[in-house]
N, C-alpha and C. Protein backbone atom coordinates (compact mmCIF):
# COMPACT_ATOMS: atom_id res chain seq x y z
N UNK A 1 -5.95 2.12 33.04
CA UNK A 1 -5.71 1.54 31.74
C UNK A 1 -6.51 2.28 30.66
N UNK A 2 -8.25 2.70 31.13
CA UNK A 2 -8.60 3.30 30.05
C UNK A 2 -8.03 4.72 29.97
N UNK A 3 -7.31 5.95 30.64
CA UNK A 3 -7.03 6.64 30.40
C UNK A 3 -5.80 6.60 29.19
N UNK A 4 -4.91 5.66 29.45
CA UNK A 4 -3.77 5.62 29.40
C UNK A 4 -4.17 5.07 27.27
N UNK A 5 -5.48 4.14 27.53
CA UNK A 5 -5.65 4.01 25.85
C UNK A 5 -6.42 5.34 25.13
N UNK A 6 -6.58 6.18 26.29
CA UNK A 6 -7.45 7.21 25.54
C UNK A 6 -6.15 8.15 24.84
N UNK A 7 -5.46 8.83 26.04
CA UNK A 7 -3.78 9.03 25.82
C UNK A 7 -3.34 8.46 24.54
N UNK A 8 -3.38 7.46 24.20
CA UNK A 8 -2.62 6.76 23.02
C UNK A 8 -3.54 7.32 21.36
N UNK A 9 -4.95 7.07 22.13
CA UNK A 9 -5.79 7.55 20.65
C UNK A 9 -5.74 8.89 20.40
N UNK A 10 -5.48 9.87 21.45
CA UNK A 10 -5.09 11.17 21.10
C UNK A 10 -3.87 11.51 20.59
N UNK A 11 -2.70 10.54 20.67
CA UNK A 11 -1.36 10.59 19.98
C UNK A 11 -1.18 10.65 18.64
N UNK A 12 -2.26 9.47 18.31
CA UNK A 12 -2.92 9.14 16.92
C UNK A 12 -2.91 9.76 16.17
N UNK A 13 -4.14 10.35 16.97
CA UNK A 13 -4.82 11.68 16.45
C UNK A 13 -4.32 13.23 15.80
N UNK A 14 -3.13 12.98 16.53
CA UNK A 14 -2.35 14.36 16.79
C UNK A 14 -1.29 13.73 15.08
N UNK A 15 -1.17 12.68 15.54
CA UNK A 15 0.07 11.98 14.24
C UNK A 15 -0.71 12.30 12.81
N UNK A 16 -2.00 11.99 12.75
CA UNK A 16 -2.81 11.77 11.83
C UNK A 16 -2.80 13.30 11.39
N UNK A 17 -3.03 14.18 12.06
CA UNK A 17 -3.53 15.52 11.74
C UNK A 17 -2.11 16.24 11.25
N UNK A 18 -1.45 15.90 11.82
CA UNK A 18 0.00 16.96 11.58
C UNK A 18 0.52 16.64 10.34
N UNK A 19 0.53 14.92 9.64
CA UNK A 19 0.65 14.61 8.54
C UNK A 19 -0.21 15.35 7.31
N UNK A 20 -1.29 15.50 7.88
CA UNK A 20 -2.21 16.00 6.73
C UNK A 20 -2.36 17.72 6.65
N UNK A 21 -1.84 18.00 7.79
CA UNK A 21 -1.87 19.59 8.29
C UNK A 21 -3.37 20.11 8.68
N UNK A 22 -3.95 19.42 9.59
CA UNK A 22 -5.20 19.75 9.73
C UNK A 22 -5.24 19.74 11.49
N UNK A 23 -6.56 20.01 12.14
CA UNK A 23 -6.75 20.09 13.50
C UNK A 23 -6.91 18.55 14.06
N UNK A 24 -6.50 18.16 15.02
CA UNK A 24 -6.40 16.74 15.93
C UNK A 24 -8.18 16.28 15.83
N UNK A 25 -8.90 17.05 16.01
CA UNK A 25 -10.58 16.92 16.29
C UNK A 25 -10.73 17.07 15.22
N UNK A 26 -10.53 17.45 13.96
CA UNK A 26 -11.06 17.12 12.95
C UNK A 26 -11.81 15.87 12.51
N UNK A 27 -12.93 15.36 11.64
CA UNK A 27 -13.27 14.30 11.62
C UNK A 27 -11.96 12.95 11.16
N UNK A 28 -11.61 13.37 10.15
CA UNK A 28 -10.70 12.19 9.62
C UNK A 28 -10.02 11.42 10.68
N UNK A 29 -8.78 12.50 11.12
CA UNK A 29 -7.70 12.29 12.21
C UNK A 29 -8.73 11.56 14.03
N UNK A 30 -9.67 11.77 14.14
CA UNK A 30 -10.24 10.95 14.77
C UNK A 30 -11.21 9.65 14.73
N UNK A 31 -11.84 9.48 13.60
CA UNK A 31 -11.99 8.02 12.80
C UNK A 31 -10.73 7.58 12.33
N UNK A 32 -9.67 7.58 12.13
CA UNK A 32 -8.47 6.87 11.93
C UNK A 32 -7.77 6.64 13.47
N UNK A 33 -7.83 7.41 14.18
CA UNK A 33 -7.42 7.26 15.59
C UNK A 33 -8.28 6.19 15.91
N UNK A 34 -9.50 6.01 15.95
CA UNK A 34 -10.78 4.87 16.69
C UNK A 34 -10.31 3.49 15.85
N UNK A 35 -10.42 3.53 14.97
CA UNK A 35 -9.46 2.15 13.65
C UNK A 35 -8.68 2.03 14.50
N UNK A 36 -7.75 2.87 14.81
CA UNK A 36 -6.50 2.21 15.10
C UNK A 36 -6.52 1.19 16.06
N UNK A 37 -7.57 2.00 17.63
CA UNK A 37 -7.84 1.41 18.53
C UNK A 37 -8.44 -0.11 18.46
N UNK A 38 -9.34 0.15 17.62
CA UNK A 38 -10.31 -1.06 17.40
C UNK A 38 -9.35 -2.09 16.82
N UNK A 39 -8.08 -1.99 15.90
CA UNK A 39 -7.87 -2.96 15.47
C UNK A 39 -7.07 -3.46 16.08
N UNK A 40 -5.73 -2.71 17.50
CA UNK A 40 -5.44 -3.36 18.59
C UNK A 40 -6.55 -4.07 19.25
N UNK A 41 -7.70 -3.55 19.35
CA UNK A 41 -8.74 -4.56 20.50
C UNK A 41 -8.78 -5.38 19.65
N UNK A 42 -9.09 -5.88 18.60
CA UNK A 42 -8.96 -7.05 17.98
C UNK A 42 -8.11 -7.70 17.78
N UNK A 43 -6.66 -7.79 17.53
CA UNK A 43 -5.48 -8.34 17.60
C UNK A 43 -5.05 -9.06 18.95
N UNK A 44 -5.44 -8.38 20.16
CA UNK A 44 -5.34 -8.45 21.37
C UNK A 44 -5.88 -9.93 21.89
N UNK A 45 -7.58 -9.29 21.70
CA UNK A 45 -8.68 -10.45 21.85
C UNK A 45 -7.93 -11.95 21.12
N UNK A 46 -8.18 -11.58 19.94
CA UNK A 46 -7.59 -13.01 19.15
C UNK A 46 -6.29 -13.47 19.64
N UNK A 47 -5.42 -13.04 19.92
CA UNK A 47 -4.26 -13.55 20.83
C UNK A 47 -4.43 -14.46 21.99
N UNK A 48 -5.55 -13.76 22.54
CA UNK A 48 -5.54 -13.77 24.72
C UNK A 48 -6.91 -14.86 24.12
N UNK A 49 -7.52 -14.89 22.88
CA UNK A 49 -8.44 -16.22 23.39
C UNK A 49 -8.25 -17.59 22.54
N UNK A 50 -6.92 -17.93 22.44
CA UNK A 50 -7.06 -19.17 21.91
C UNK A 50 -5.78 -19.07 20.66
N UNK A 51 -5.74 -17.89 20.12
CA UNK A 51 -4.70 -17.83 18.89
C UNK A 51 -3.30 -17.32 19.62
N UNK A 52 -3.37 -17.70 20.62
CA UNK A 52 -1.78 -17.29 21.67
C UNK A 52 -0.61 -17.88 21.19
N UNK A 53 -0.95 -18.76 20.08
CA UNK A 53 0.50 -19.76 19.70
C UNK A 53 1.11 -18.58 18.75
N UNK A 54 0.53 -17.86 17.65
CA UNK A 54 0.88 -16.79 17.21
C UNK A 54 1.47 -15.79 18.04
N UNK A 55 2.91 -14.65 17.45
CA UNK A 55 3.24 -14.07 18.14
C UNK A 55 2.10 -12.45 18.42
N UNK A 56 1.55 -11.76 19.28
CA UNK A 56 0.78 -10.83 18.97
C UNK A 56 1.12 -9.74 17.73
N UNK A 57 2.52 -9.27 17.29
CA UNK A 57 2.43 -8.79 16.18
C UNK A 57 1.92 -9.40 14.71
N UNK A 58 2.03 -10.99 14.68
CA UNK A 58 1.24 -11.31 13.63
C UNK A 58 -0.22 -10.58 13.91
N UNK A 59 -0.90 -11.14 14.63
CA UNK A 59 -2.30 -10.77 14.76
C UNK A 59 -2.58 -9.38 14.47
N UNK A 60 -1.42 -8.34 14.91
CA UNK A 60 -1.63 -7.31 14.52
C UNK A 60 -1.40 -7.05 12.90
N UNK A 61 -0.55 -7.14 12.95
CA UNK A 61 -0.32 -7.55 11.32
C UNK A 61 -1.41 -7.88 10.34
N UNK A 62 -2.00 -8.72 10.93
CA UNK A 62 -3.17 -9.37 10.31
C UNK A 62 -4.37 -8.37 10.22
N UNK A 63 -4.75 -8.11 11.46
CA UNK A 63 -5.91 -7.21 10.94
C UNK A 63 -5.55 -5.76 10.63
N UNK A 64 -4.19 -5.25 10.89
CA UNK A 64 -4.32 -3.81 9.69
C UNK A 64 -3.93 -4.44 8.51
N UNK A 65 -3.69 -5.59 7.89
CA UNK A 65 -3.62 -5.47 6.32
C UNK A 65 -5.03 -6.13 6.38
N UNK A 66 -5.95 -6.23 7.00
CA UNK A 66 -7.54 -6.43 6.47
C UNK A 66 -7.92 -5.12 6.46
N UNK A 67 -7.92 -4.50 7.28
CA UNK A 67 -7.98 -3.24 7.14
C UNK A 67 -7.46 -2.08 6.05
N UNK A 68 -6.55 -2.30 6.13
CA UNK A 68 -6.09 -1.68 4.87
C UNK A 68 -6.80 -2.16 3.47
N UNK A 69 -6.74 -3.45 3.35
CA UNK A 69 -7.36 -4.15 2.09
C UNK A 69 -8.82 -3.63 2.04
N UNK A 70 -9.36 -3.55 2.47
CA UNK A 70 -11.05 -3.31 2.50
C UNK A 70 -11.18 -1.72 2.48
N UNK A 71 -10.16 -0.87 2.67
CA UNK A 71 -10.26 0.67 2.63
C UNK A 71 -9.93 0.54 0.91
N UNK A 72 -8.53 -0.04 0.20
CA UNK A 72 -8.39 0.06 -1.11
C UNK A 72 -9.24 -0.77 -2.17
N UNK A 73 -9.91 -1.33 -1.47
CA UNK A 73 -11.15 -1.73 -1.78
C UNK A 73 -12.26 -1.00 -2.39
N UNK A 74 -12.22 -0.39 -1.18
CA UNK A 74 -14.06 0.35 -0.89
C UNK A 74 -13.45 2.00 -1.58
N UNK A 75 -12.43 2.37 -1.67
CA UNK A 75 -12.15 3.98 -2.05
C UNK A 75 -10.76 3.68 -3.12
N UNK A 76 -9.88 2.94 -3.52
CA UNK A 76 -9.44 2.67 -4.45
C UNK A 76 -7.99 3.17 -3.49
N UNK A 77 -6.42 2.47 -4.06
CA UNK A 77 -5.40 3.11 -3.66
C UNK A 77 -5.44 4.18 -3.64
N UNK A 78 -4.67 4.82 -2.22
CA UNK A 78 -4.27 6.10 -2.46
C UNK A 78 -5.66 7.44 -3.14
N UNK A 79 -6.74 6.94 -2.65
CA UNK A 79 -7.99 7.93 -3.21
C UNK A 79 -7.88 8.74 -2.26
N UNK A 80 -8.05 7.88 -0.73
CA UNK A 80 -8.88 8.84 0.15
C UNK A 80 -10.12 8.90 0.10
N UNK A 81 -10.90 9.35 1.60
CA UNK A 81 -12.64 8.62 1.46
C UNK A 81 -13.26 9.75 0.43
N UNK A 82 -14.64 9.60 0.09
CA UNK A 82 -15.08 10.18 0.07
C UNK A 82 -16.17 10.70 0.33
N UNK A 83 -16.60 12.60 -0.04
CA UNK A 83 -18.14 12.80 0.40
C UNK A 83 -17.31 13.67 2.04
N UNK A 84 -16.26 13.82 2.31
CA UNK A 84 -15.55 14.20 3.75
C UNK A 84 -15.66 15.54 3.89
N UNK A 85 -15.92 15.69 5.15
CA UNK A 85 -15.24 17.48 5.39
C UNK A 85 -14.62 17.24 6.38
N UNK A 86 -14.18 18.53 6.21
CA UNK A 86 -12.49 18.48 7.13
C UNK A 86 -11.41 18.12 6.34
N UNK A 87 -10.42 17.75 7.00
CA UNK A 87 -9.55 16.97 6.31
C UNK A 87 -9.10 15.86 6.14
N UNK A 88 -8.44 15.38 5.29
CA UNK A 88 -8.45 14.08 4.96
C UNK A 88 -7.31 13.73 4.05
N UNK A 89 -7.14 12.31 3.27
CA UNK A 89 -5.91 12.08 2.19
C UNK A 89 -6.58 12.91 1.07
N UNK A 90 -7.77 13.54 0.95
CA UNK A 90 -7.69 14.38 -0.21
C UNK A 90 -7.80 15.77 0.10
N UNK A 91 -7.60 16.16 1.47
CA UNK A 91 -7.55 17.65 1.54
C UNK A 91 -8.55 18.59 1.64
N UNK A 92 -9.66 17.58 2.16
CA UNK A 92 -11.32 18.44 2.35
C UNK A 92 -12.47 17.77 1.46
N UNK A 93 -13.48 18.95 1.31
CA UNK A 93 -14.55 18.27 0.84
C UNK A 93 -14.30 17.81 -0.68
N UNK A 94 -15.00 16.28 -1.26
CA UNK A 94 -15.11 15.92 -1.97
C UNK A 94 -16.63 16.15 -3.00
């Protein structure tokens, strides 16, 4: 099972990077790969302990638009982080 989620975060990874045209190991494309993970383990958890009456895509649902909300938050729509190297939604260092 853990291979098979590591497999998935490298898919991510690979999705993340090709969008932006950058390398899979780059920093960005692998902190967005680990998010991703983390916010299935959380959707999951909250399902399997008690919030099971919900279907699991709500839950998922739920925590990437917290997620999302707290990124346009903290870096503004559509900014992209900053202070980054590598690549990123703004295309390197800030």
């Amino acid at each position: 099972m853990f291979a098979r989620l590591e497999e998935f975060k490298a898919i991510v990874a690979c999705a993340v990077a090709a969008r932006l045209g950058c390398a899979p190991d780059d920093a960005y494309p692998r902190l967005m790969a680990a998010m991703t993970m983390t916010g299935i383990r959380v959707a999951v958890q909250r399902w399997t302990t008690g919030h099971g009456d919900e279907p699991l895509e709500r839950h998922t649902a739920e925590v990437f638009g917290l997620l999302k909300g707290e990124l346009a938050v903290v870096h503004g729509i559509n900014e992209g982080p900053r202070g980054t190297t590598g690549c990123g939604p703004r295309g390197g260092v800030s």
